[in-house]
N, C-alpha and C. Protein backbone atom coordinates (compact mmCIF):
# COMPACT_ATOMS: atom_id res chain seq x y z
N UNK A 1 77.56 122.38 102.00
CA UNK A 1 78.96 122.64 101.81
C UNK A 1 79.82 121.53 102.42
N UNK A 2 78.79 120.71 103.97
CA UNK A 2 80.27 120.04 104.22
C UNK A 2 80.36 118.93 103.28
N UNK A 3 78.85 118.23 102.52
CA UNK A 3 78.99 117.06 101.94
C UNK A 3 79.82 117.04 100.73
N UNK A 4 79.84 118.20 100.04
CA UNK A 4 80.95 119.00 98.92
C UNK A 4 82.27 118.72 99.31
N UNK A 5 82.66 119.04 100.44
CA UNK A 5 84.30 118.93 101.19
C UNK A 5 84.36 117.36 101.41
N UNK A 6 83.80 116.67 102.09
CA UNK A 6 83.31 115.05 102.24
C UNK A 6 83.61 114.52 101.40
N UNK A 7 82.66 114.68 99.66
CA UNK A 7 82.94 114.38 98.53
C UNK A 7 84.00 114.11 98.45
N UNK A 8 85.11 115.44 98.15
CA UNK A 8 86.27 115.89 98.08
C UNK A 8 87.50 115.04 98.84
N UNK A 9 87.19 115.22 99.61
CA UNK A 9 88.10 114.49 100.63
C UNK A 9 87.86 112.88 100.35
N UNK A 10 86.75 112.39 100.09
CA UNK A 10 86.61 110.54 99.26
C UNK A 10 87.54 110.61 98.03
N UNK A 11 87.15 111.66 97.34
CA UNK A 11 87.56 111.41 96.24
C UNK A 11 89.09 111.31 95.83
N UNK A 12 89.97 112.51 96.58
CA UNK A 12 90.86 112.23 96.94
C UNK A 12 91.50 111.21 97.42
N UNK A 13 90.81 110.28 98.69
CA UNK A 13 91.20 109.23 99.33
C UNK A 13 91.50 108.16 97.88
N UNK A 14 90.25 108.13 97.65
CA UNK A 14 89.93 106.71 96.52
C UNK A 14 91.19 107.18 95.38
N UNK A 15 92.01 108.39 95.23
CA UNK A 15 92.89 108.77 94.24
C UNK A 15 94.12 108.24 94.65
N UNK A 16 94.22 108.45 95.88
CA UNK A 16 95.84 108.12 96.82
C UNK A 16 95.68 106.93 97.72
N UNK A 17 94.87 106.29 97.14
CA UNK A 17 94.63 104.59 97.98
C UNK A 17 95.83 103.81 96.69
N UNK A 18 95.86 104.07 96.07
CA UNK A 18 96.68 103.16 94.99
C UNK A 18 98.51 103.35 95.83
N UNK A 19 98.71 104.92 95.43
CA UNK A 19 99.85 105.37 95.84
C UNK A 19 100.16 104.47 96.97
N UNK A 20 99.21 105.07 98.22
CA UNK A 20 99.69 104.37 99.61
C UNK A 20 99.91 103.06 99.05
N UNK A 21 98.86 102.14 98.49
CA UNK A 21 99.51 100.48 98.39
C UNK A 21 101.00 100.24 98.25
N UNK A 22 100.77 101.35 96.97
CA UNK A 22 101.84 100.96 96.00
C UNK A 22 103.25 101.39 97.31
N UNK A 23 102.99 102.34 98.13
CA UNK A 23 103.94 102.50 99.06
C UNK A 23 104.37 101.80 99.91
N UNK A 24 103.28 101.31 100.51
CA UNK A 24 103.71 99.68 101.43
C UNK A 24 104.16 98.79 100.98
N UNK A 25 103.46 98.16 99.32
CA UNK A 25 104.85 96.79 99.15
C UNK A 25 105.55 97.03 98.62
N UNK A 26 106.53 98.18 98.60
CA UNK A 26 107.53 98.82 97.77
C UNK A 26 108.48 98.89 99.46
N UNK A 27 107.49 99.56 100.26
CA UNK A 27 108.30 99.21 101.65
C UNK A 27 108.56 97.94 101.99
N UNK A 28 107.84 96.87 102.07
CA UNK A 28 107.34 95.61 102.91
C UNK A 28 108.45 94.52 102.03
N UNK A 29 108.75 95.25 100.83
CA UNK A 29 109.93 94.75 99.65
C UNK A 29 111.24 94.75 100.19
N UNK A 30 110.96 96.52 100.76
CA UNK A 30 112.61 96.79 100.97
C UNK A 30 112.95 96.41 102.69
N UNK A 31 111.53 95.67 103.60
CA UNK A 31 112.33 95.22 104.84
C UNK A 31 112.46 93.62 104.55
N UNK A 32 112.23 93.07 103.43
CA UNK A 32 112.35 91.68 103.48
C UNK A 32 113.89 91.19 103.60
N UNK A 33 114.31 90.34 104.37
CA UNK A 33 115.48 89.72 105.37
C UNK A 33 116.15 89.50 104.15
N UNK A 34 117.22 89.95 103.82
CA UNK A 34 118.07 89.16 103.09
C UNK A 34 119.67 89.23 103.83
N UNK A 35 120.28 88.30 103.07
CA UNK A 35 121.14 87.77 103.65
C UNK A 35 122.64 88.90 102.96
N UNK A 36 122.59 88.69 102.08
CA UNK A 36 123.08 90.32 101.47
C UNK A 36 122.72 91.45 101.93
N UNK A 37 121.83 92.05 101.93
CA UNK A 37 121.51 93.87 102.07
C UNK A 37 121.31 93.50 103.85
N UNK A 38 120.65 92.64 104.42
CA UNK A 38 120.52 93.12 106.00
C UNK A 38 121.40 93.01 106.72
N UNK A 39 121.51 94.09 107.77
CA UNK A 39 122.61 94.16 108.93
C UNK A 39 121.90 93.16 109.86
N UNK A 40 123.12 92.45 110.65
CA UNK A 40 122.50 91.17 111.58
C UNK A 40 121.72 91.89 112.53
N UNK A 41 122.25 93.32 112.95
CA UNK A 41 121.21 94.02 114.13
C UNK A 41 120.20 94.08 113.82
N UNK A 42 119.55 94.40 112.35
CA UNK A 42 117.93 94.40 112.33
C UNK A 42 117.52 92.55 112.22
N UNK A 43 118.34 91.63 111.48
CA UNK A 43 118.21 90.27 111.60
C UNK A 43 117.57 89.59 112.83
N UNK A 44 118.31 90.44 113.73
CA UNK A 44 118.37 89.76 115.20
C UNK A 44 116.76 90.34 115.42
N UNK A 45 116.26 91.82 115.51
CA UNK A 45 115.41 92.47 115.81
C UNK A 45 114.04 91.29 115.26
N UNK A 46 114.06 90.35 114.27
CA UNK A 46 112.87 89.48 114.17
C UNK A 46 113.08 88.08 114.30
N UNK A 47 112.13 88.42 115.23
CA UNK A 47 112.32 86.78 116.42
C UNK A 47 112.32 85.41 115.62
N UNK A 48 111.53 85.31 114.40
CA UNK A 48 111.89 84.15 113.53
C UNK A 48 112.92 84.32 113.21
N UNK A 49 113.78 85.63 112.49
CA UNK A 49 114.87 85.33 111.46
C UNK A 49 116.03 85.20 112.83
N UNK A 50 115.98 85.86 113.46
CA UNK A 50 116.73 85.36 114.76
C UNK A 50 117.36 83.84 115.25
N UNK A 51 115.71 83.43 115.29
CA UNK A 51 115.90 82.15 115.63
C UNK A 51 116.36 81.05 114.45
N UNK A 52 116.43 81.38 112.79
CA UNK A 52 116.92 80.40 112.15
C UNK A 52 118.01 80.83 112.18
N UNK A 53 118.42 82.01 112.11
CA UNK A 53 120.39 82.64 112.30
C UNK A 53 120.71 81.40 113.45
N UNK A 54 120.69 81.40 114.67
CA UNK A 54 121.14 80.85 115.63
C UNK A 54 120.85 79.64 115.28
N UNK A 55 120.17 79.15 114.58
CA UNK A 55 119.67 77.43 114.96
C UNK A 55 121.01 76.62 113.70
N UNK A 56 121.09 78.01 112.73
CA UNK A 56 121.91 77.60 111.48
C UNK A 56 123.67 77.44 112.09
N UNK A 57 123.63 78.91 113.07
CA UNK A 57 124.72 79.51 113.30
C UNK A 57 124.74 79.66 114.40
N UNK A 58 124.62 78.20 115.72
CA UNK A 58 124.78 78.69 116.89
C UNK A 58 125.47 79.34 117.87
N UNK A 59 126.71 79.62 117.28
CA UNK A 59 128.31 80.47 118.19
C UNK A 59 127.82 82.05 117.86
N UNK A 60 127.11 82.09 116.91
CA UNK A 60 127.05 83.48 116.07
C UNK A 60 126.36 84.55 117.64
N UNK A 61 125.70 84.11 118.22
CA UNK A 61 125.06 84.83 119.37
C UNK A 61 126.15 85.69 120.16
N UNK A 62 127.26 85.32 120.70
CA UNK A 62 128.13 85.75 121.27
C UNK A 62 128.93 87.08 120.53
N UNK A 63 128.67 87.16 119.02
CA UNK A 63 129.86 88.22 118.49
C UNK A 63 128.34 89.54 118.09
N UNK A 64 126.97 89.36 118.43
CA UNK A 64 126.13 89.93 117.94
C UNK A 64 126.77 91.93 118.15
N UNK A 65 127.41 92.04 119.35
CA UNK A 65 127.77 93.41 118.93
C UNK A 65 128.75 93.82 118.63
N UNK A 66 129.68 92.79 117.75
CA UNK A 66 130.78 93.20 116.85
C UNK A 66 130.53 93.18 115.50
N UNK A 67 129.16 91.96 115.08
CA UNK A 67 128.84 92.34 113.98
C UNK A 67 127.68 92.97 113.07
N UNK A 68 126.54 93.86 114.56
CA UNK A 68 125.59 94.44 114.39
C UNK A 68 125.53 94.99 113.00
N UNK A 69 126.04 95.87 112.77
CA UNK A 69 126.34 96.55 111.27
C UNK A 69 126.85 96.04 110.17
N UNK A 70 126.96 94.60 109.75
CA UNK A 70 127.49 93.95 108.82
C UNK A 70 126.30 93.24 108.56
N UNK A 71 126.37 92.79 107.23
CA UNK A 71 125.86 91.73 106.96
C UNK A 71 126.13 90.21 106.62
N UNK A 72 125.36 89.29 106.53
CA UNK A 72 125.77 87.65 106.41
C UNK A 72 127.13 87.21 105.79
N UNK A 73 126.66 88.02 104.31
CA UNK A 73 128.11 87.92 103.50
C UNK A 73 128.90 88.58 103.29
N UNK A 74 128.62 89.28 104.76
CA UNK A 74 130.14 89.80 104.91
C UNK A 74 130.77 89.43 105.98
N UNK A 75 130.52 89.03 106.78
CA UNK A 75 130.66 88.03 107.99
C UNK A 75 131.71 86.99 107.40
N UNK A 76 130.87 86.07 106.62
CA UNK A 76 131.37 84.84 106.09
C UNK A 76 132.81 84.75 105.47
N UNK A 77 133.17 85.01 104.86
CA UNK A 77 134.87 84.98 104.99
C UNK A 77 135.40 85.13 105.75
N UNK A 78 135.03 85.67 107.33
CA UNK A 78 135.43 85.80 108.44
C UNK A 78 135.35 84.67 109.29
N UNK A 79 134.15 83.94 108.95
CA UNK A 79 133.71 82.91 109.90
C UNK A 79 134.20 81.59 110.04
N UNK A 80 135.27 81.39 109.34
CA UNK A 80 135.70 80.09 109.52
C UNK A 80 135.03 78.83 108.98
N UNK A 81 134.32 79.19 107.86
CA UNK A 81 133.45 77.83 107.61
C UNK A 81 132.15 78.03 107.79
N UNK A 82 131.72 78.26 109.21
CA UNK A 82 130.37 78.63 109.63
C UNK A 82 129.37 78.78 108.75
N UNK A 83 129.73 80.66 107.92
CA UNK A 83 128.81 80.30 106.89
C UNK A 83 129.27 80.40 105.72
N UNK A 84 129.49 79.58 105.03
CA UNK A 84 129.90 79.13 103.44
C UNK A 84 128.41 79.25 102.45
N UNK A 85 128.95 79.53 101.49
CA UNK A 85 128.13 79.25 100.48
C UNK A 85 126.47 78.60 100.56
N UNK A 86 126.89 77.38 101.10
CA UNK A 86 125.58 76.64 101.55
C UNK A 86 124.67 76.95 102.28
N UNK A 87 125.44 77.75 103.94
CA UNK A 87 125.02 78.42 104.41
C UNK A 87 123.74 79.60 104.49
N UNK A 88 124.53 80.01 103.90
CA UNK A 88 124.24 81.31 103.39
C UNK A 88 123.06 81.46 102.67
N UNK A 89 122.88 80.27 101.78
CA UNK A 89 121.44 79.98 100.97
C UNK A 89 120.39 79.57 101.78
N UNK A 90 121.02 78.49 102.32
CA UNK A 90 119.83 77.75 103.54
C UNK A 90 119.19 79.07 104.67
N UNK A 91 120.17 80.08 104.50
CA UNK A 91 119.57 81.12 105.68
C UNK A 91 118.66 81.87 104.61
N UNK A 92 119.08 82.30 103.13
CA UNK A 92 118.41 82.82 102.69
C UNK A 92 116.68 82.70 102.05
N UNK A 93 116.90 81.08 102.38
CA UNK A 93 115.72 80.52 102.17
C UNK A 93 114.42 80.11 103.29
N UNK A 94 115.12 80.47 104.64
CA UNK A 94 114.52 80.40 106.15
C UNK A 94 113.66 82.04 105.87
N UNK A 95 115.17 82.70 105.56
CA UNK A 95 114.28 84.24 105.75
C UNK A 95 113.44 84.68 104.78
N UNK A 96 113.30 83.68 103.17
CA UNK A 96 112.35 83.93 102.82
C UNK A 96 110.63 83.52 103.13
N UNK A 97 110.93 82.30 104.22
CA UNK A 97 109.52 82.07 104.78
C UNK A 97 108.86 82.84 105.63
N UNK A 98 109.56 83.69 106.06
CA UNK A 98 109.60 84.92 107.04
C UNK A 98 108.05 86.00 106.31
N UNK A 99 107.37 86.13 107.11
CA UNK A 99 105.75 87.20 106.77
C UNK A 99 106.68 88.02 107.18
């Protein structure tokens, strides 16, 4: 009986091994850094994307808890130049090297 339940329980696994995948890079999709959808507080939270924010945008460190809850481009009309257009790409292209 238990190798019956055993069975059961593989067989199952080997059924919902796809699902789970399919659940992680559907997740691993939706934490990838962008410069649009992410708030700088989770930005800041990874030590690479951190460190190209600051290296791009070095003053930016000082306003981190006024603009925790915003994101890049929304910042940027605020910023005086800082991050323009160009900006904004060059960051988006740091945080796509980002694992």
């Amino acid at each position: 009986m238990k190798s019956l339940a055993l069975a059961a329980a593989l067989a199952l696994a080997a059924v919902s091994a796809p699902a789970i995948a399919q659940d992680h890079s559907a997740h691993a999709a939706a934490t990838k850094i962008s410069v649009e959808t992410t708030q700088v507080g989770d930005i800041v939270k990874n030590e690479a994307a951190k460190a190209a924010l600051e290296k791009a945008v070095p003053q930016i460190s000082q306003f981190y808890d006024q603009i925790a809850t915003m994101t890049l481009t929304q910042i940027a009309p605020m910023s005086q130049g800082a991050l323009d257009d160009a900006k904004l790409k060059e960051l988006q292209a740091e945080f796509d090297k980002i694992k």
